[in-house]
N, C-alpha and C. Protein backbone atom coordinates (compact mmCIF):
# COMPACT_ATOMS: atom_id res chain seq x y z
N UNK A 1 15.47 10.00 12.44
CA UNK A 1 15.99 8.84 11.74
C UNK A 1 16.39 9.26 10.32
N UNK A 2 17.62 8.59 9.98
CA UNK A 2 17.87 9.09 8.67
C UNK A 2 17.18 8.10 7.60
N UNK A 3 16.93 8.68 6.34
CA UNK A 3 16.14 7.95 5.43
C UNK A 3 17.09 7.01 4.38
N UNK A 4 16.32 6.37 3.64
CA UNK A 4 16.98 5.58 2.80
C UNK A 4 18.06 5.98 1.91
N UNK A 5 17.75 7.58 1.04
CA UNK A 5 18.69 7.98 0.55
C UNK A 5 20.24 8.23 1.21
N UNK A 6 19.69 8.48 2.43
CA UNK A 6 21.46 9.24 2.95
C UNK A 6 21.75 7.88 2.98
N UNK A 7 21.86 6.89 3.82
CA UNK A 7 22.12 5.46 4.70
C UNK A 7 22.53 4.94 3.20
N UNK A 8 22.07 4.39 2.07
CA UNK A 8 22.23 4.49 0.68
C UNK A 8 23.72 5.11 0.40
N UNK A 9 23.61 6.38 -0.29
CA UNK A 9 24.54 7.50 -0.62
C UNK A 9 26.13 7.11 0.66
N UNK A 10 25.48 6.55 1.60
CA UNK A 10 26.86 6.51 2.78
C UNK A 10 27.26 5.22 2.58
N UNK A 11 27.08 4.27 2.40
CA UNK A 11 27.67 2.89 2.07
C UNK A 11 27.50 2.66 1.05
N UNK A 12 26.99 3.36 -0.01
CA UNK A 12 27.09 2.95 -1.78
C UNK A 12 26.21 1.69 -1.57
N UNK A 13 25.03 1.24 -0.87
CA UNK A 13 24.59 -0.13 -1.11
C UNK A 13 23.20 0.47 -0.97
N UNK A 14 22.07 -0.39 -1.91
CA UNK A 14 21.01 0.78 -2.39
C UNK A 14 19.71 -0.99 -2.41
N UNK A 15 18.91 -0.68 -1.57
CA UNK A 15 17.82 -1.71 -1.18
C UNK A 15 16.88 -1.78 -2.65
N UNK A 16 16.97 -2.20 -3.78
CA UNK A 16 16.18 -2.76 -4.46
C UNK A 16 14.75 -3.42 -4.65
N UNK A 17 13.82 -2.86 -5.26
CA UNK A 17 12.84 -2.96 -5.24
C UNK A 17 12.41 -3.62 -6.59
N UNK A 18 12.13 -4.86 -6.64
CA UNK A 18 12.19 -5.93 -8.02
C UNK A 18 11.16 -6.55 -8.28
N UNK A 19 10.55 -5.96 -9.24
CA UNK A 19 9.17 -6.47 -9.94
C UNK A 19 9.86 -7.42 -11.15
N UNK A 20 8.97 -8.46 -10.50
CA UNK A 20 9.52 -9.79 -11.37
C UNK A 20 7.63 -10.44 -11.45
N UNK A 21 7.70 -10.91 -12.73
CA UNK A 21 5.93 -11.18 -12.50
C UNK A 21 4.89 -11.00 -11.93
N UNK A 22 4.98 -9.56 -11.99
CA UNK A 22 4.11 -8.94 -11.28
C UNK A 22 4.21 -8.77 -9.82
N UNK A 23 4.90 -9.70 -9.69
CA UNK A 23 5.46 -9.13 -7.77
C UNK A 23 6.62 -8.85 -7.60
N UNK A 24 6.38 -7.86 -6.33
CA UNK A 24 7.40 -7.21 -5.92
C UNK A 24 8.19 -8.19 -4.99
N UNK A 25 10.11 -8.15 -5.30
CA UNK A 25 10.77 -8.73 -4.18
C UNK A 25 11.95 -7.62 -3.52
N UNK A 26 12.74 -7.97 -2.88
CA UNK A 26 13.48 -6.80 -2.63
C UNK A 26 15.58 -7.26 -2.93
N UNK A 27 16.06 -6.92 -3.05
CA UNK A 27 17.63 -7.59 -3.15
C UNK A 27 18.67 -6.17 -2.84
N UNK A 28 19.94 -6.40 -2.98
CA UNK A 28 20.65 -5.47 -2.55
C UNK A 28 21.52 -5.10 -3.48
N UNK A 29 22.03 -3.54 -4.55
CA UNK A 29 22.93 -3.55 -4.95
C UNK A 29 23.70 -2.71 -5.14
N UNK A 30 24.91 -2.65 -4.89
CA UNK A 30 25.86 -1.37 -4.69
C UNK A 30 27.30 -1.85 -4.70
N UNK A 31 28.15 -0.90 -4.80
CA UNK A 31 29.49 -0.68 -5.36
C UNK A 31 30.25 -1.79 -3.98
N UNK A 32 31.16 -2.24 -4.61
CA UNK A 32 31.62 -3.40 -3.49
C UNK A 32 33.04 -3.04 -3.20
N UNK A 33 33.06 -2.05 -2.20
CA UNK A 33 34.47 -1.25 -2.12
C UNK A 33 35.50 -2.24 -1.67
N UNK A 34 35.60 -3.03 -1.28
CA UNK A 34 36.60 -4.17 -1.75
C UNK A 34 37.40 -4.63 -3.09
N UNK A 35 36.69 -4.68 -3.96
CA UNK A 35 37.13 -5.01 -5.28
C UNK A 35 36.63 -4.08 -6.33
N UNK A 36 37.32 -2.87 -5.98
CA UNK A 36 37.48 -1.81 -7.18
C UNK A 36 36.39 -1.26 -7.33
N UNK A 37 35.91 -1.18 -6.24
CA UNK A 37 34.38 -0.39 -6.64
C UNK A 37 33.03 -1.40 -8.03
N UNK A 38 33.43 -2.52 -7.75
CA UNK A 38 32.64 -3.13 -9.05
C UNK A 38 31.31 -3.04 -8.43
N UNK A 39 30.45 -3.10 -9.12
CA UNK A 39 28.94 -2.81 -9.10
C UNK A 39 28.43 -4.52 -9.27
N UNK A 40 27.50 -4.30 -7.80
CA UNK A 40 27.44 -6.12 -7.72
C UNK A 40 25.66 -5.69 -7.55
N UNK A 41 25.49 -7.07 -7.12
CA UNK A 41 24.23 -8.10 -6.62
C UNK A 41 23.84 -8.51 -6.16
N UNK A 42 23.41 -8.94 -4.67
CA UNK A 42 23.34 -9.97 -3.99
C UNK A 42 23.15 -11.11 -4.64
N UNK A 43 23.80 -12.23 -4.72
CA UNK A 43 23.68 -13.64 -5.00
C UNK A 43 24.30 -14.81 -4.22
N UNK A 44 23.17 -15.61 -4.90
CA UNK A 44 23.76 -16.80 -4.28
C UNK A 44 25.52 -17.97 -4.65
N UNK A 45 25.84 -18.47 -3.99
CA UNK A 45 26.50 -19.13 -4.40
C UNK A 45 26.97 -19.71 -6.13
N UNK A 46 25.74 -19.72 -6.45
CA UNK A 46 25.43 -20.52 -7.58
C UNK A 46 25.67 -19.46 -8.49
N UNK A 47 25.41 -18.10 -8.42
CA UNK A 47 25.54 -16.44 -9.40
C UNK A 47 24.43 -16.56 -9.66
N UNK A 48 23.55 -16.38 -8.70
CA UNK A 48 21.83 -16.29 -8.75
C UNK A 48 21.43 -14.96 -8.01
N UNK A 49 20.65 -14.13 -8.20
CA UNK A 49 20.47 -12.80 -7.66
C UNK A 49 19.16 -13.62 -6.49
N UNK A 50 19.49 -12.98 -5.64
CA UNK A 50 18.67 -13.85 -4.70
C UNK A 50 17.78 -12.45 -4.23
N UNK A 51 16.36 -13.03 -4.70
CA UNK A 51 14.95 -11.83 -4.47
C UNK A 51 14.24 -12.58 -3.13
N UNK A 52 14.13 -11.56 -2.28
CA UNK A 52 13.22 -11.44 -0.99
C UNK A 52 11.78 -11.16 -1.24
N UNK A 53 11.17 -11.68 -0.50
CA UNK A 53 9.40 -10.88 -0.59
C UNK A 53 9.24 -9.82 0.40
N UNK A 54 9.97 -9.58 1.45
CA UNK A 54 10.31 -8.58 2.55
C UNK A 54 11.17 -7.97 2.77
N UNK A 55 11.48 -7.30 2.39
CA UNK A 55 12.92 -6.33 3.02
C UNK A 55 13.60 -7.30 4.52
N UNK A 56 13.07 -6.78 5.49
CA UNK A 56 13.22 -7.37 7.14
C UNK A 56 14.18 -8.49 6.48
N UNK A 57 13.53 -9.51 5.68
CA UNK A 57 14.15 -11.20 5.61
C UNK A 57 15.73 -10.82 4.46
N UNK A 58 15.35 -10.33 4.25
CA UNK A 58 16.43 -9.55 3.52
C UNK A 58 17.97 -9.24 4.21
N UNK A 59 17.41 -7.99 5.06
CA UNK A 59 18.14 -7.54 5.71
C UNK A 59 19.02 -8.43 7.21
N UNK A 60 17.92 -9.16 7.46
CA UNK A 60 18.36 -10.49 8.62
C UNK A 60 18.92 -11.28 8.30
N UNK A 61 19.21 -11.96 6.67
CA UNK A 61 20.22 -13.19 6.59
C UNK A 61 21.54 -11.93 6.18
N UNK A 62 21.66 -10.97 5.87
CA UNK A 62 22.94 -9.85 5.49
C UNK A 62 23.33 -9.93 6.96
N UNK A 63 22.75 -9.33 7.75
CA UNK A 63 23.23 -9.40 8.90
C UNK A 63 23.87 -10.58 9.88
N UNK A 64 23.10 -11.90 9.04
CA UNK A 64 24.14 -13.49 9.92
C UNK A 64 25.16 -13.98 9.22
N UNK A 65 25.12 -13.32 7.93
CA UNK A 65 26.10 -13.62 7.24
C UNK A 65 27.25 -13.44 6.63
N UNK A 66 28.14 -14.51 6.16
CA UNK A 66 29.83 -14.03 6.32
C UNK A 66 29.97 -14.08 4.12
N UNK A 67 28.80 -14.12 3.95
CA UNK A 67 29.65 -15.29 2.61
C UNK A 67 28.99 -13.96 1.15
N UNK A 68 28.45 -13.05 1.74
CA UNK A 68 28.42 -11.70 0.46
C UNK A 68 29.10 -10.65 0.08
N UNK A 69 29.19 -10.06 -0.80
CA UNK A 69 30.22 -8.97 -1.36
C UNK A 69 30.02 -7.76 -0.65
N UNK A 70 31.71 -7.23 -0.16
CA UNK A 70 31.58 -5.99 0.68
C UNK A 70 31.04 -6.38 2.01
N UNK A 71 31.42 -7.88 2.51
CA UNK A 71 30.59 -8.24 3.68
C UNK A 71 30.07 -7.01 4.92
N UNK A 72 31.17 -6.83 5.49
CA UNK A 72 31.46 -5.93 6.67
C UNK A 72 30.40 -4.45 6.52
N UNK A 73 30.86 -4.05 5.33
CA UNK A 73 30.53 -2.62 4.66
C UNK A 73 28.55 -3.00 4.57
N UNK A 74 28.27 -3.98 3.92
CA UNK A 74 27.23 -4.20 3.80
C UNK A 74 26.67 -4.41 4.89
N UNK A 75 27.11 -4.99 6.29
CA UNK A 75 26.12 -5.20 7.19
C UNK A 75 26.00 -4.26 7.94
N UNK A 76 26.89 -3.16 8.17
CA UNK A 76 26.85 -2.30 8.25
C UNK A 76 25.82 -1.36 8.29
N UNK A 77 25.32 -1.36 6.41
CA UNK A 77 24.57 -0.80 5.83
C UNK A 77 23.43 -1.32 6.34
N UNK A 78 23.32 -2.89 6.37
CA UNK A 78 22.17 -3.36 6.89
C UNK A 78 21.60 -3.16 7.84
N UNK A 79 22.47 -3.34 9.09
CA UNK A 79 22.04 -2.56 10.36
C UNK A 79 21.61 -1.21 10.56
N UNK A 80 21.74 0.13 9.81
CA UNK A 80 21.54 0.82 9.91
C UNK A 80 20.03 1.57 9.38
N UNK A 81 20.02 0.50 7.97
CA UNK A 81 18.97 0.61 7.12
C UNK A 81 17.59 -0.18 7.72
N UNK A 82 18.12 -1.23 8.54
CA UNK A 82 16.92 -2.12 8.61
C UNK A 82 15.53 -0.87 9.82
N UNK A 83 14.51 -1.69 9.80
CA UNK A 83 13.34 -0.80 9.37
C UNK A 83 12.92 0.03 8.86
N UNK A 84 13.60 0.38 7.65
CA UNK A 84 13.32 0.88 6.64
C UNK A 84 12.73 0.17 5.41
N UNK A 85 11.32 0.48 5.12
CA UNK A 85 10.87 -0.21 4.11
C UNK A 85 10.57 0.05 2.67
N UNK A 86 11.43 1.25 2.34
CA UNK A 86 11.00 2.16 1.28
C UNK A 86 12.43 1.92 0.48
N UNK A 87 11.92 1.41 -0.63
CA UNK A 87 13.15 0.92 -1.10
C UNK A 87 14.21 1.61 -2.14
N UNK A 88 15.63 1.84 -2.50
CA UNK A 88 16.37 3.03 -3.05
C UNK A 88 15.45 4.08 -4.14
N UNK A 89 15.31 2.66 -5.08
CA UNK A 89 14.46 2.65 -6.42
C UNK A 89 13.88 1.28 -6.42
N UNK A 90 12.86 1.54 -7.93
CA UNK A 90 12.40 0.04 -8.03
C UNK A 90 12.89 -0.01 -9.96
N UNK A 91 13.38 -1.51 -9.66
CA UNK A 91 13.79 -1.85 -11.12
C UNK A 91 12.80 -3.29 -11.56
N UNK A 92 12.10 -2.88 -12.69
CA UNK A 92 11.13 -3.79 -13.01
C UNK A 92 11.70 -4.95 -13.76
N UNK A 93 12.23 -6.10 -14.11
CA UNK A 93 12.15 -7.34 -14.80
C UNK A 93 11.21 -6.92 -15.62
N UNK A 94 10.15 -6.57 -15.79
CA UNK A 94 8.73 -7.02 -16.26
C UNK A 94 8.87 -5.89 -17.65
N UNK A 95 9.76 -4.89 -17.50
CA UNK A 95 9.42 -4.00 -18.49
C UNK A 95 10.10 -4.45 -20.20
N UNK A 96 11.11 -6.03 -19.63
CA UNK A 96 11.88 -6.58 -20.48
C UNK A 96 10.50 -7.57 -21.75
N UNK A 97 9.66 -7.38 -20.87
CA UNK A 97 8.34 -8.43 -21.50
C UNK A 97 7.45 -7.40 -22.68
N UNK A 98 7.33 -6.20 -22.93
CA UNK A 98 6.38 -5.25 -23.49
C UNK A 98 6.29 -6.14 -24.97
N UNK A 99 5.17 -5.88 -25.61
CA UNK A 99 5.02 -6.21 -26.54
C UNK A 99 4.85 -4.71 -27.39
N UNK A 100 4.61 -3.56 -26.80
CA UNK A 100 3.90 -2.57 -27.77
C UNK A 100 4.88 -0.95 -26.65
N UNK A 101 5.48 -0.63 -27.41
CA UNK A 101 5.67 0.87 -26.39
C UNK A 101 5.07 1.93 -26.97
N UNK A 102 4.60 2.91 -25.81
CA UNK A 102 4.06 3.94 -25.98
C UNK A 102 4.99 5.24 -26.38
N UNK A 103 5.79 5.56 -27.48
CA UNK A 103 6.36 5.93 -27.06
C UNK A 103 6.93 7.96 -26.31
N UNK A 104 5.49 8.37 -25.79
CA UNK A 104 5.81 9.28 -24.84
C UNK A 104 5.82 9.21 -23.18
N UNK A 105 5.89 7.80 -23.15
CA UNK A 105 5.91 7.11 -21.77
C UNK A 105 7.61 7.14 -21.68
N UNK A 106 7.73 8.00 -21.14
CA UNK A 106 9.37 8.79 -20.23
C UNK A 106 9.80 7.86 -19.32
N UNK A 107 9.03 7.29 -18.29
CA UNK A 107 8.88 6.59 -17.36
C UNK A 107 9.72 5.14 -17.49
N UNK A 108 8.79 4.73 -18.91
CA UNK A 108 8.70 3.28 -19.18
C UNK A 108 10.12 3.05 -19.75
N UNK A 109 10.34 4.06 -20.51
CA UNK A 109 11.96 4.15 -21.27
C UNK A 109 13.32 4.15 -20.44
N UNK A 110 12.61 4.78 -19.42
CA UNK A 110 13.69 5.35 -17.91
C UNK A 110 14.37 4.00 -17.28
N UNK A 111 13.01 3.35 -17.00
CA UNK A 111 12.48 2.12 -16.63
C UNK A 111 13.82 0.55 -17.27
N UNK A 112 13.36 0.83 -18.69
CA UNK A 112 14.14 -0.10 -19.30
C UNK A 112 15.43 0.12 -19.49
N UNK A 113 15.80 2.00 -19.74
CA UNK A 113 17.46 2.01 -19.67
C UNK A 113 17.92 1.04 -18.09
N UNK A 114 17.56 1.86 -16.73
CA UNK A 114 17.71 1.21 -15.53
C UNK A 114 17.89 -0.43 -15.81
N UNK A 115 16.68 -0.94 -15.66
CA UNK A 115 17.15 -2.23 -15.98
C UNK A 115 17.87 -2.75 -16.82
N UNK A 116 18.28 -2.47 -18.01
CA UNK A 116 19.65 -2.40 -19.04
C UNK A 116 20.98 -2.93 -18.35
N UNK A 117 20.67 -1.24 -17.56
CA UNK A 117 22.04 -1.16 -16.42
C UNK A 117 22.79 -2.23 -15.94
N UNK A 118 21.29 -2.35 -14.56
CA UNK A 118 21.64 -3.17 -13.90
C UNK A 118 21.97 -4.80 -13.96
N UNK A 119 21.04 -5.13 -15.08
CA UNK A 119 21.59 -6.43 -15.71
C UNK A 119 22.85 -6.51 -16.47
N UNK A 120 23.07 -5.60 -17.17
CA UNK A 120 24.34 -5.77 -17.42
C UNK A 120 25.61 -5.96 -16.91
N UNK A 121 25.10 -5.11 -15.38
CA UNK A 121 26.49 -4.94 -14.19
C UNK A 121 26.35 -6.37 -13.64
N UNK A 122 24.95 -7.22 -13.33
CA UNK A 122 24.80 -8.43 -13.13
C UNK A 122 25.84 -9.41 -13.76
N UNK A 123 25.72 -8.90 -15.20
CA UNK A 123 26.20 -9.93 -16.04
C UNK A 123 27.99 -10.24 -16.14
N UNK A 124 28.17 -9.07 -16.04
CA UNK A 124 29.74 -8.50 -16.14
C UNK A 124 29.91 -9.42 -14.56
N UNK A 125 29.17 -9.20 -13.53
CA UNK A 125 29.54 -9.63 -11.80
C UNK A 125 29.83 -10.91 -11.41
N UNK A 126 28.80 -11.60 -12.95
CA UNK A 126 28.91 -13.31 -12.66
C UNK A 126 29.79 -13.96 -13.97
N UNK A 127 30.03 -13.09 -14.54
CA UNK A 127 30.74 -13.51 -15.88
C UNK A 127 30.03 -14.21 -16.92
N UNK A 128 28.49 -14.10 -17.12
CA UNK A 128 27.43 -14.55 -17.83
C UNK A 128 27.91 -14.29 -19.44
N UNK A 129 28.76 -15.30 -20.00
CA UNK A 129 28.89 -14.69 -21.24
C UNK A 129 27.45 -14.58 -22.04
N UNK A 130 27.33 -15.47 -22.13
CA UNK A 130 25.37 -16.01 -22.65
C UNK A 130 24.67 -13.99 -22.34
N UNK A 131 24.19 -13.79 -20.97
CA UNK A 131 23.64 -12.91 -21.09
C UNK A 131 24.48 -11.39 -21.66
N UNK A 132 25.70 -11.56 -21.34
CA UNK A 132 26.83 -10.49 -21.83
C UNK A 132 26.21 -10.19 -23.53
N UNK A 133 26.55 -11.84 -24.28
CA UNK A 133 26.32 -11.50 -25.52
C UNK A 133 24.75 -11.17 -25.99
N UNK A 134 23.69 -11.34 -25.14
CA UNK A 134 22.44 -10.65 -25.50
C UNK A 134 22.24 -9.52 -25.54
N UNK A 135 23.01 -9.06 -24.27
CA UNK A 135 22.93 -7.54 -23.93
C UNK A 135 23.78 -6.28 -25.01
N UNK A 136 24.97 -7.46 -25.35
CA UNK A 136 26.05 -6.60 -26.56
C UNK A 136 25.68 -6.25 -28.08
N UNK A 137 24.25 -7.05 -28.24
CA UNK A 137 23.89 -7.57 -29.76
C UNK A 137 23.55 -5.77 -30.10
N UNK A 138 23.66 -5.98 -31.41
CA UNK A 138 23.34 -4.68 -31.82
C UNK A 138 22.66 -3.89 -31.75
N UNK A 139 20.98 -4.75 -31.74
CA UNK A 139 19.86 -4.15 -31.49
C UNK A 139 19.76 -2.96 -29.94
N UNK A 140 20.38 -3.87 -29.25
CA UNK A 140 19.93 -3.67 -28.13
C UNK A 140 20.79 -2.29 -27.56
N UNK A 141 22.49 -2.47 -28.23
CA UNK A 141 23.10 -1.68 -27.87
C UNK A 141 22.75 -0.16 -28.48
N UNK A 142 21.70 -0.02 -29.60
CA UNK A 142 21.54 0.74 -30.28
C UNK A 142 20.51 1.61 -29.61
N UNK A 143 19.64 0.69 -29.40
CA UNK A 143 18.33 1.37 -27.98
C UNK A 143 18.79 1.98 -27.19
N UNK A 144 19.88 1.18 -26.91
CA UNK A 144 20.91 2.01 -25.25
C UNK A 144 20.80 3.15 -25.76
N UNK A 145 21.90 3.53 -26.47
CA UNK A 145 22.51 4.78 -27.28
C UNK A 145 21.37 5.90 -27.70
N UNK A 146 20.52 5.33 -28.31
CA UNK A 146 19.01 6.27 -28.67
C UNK A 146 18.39 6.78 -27.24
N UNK A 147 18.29 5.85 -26.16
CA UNK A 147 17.75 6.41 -24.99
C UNK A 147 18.59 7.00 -24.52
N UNK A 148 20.00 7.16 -23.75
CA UNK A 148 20.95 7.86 -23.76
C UNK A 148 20.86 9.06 -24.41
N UNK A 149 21.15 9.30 -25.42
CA UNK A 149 20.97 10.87 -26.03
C UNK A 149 19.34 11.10 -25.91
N UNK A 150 18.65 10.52 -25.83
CA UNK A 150 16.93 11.03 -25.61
C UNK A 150 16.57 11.86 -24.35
N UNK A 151 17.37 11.30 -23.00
CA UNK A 151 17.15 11.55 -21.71
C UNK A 151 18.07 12.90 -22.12
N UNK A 152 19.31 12.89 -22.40
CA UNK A 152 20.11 13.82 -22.13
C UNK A 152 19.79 15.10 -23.19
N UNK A 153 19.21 15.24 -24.59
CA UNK A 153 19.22 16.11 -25.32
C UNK A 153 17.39 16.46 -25.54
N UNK A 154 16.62 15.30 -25.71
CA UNK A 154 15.56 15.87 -26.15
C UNK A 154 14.52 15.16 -25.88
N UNK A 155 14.54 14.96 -23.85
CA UNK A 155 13.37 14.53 -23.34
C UNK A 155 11.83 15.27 -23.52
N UNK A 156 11.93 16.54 -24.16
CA UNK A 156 10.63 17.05 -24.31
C UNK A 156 10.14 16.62 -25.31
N UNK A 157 10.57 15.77 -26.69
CA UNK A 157 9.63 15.36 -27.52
C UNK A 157 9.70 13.78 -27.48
N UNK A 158 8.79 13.39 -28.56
CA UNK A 158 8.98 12.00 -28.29
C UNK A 158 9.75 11.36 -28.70
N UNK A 159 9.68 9.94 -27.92
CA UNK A 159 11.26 8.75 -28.36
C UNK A 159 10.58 8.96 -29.93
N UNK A 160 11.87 8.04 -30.38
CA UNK A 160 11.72 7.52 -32.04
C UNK A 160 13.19 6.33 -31.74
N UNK A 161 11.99 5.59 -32.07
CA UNK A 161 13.21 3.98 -31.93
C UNK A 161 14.08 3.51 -33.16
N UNK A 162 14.76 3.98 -33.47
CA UNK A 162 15.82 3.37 -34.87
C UNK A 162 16.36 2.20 -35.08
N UNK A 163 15.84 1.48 -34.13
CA UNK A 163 15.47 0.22 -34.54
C UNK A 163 14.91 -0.96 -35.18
N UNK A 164 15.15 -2.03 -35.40
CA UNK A 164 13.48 -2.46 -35.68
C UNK A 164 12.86 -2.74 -34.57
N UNK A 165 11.64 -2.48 -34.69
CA UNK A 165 10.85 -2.79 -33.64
C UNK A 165 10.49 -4.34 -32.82
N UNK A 166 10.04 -4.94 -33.80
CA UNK A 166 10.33 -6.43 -33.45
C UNK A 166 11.72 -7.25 -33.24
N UNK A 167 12.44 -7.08 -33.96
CA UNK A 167 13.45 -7.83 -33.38
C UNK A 167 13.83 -7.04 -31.89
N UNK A 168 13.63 -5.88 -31.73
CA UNK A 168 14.07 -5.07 -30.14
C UNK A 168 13.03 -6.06 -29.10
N UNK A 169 11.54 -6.39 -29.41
CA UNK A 169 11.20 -6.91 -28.63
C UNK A 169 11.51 -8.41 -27.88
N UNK A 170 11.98 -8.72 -29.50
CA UNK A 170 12.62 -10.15 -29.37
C UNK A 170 13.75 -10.13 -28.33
N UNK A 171 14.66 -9.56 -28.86
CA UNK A 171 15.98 -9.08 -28.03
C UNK A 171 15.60 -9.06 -26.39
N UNK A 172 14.99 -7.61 -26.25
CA UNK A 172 14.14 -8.03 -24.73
C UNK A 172 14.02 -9.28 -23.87
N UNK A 173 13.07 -9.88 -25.02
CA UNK A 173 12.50 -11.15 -24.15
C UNK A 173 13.61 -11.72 -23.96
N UNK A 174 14.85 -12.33 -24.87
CA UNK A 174 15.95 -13.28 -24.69
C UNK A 174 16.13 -12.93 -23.36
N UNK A 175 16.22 -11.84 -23.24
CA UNK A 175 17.31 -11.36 -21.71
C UNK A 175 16.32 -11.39 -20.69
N UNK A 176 15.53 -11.82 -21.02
CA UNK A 176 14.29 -11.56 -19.82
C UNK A 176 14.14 -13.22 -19.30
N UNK A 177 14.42 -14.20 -20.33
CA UNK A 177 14.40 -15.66 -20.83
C UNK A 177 16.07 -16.15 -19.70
N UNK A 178 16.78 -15.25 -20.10
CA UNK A 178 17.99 -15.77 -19.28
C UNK A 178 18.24 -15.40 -17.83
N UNK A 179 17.57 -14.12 -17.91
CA UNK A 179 17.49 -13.41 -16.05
C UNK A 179 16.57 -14.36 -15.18
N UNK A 180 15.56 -14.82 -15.76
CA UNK A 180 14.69 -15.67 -15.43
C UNK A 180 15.72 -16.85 -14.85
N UNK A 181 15.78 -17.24 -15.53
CA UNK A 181 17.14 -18.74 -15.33
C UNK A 181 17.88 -18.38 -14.27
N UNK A 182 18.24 -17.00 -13.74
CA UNK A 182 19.26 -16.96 -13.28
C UNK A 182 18.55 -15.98 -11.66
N UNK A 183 17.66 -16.19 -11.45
CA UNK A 183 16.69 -15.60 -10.21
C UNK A 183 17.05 -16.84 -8.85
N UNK A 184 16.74 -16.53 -7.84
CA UNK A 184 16.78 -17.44 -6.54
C UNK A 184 15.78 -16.97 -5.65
N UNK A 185 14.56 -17.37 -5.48
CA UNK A 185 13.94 -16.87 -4.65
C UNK A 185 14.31 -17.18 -3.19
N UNK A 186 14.44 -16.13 -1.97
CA UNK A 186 14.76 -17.04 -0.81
C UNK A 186 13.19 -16.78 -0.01
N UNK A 187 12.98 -18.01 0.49
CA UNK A 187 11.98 -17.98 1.77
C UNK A 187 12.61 -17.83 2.94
């Protein structure tokens, strides 16, 4: 059986693993070769990222359904992927909440660029100006940029945040305040 990475890597659609208050849900997201390769989400109708508690339940409404991005391509993926429970990566919500960073925790930094990312591609997917402009504010774009050259030039010593510190946390939470708003749990 092939594993998550290849099945992944072959349909560009990558099973998500989403720690949101402390629990884990699962969602789907990958390049939507239909429309220019844009980097999507599973969502709902409404531009709600719709989180699973199971993969399986996940993978079973992709498969009855006509109404998500990259339909065909994705069920595809789905069918091929399903019993597979090991998910691409896992992207935490939760790391948007820190009050205090450590900062030789590699992990945790890794952690928050990732989620950066992917909310941002969220944001750009649903046309969220609101979260667009949280994510664009200075603070935040500046963290980007500092972690960016950190990973790439000088992961052996430690971060140093050129930021302020508090308003970065503040910043955080906003976007953590609006992703929240914008979640769908499905049963």
């Amino acid at each position: 059986m092939k594993g998550t990475n290849y099945i992944s890597e072959k349909y560009r659609k990558y099973l998500l693993e989403i720690i949101f208050a402390e629990q884990k849900y699962y969602t789907v997201f990958g390049a939507d070769l239909s429309d220019k390769e844009t980097d999507k989400l599973l969502v709902d109708v409404d531009g709600n990222i719709l989180l699973f508690s199971m993969p399986a339940d996940l993978l079973s409404l992709i498969l009855k359904s006509s109404s998500f991005f990259d339909n065909s391509v994705l069920q595809e993926w789905a069918g091929e992927i399903n019993g597979i429970k090991e998910p691409y990566t896992v992207i935490s919500f939760d790391v948007l909440t820190k009050n205090i960073f450590d900062l030789s925790d590699v992990e945790l930094f890794k952690s928050i660029y990732d989620t950066l990312g992917i909310v941002k591609d969220y944001s750009v997917q649903i046309g969220d100006e609101r979260l667009r402009t949280l994510l664009d504010d200075d603070i935040l774009l500046q963290f980007k940029g500092d972690l960016a050259g950190y990973f790439t030039w000088s992961e052996s010593t430690s971060f140093k945040i050129s930021v302020n510190v508090d308003v970065l946390f503040f910043s955080l939470k906003e976007v953590y305040k609006r992703l929240k708003e914008k979640l769908s749990f499905y049963q």
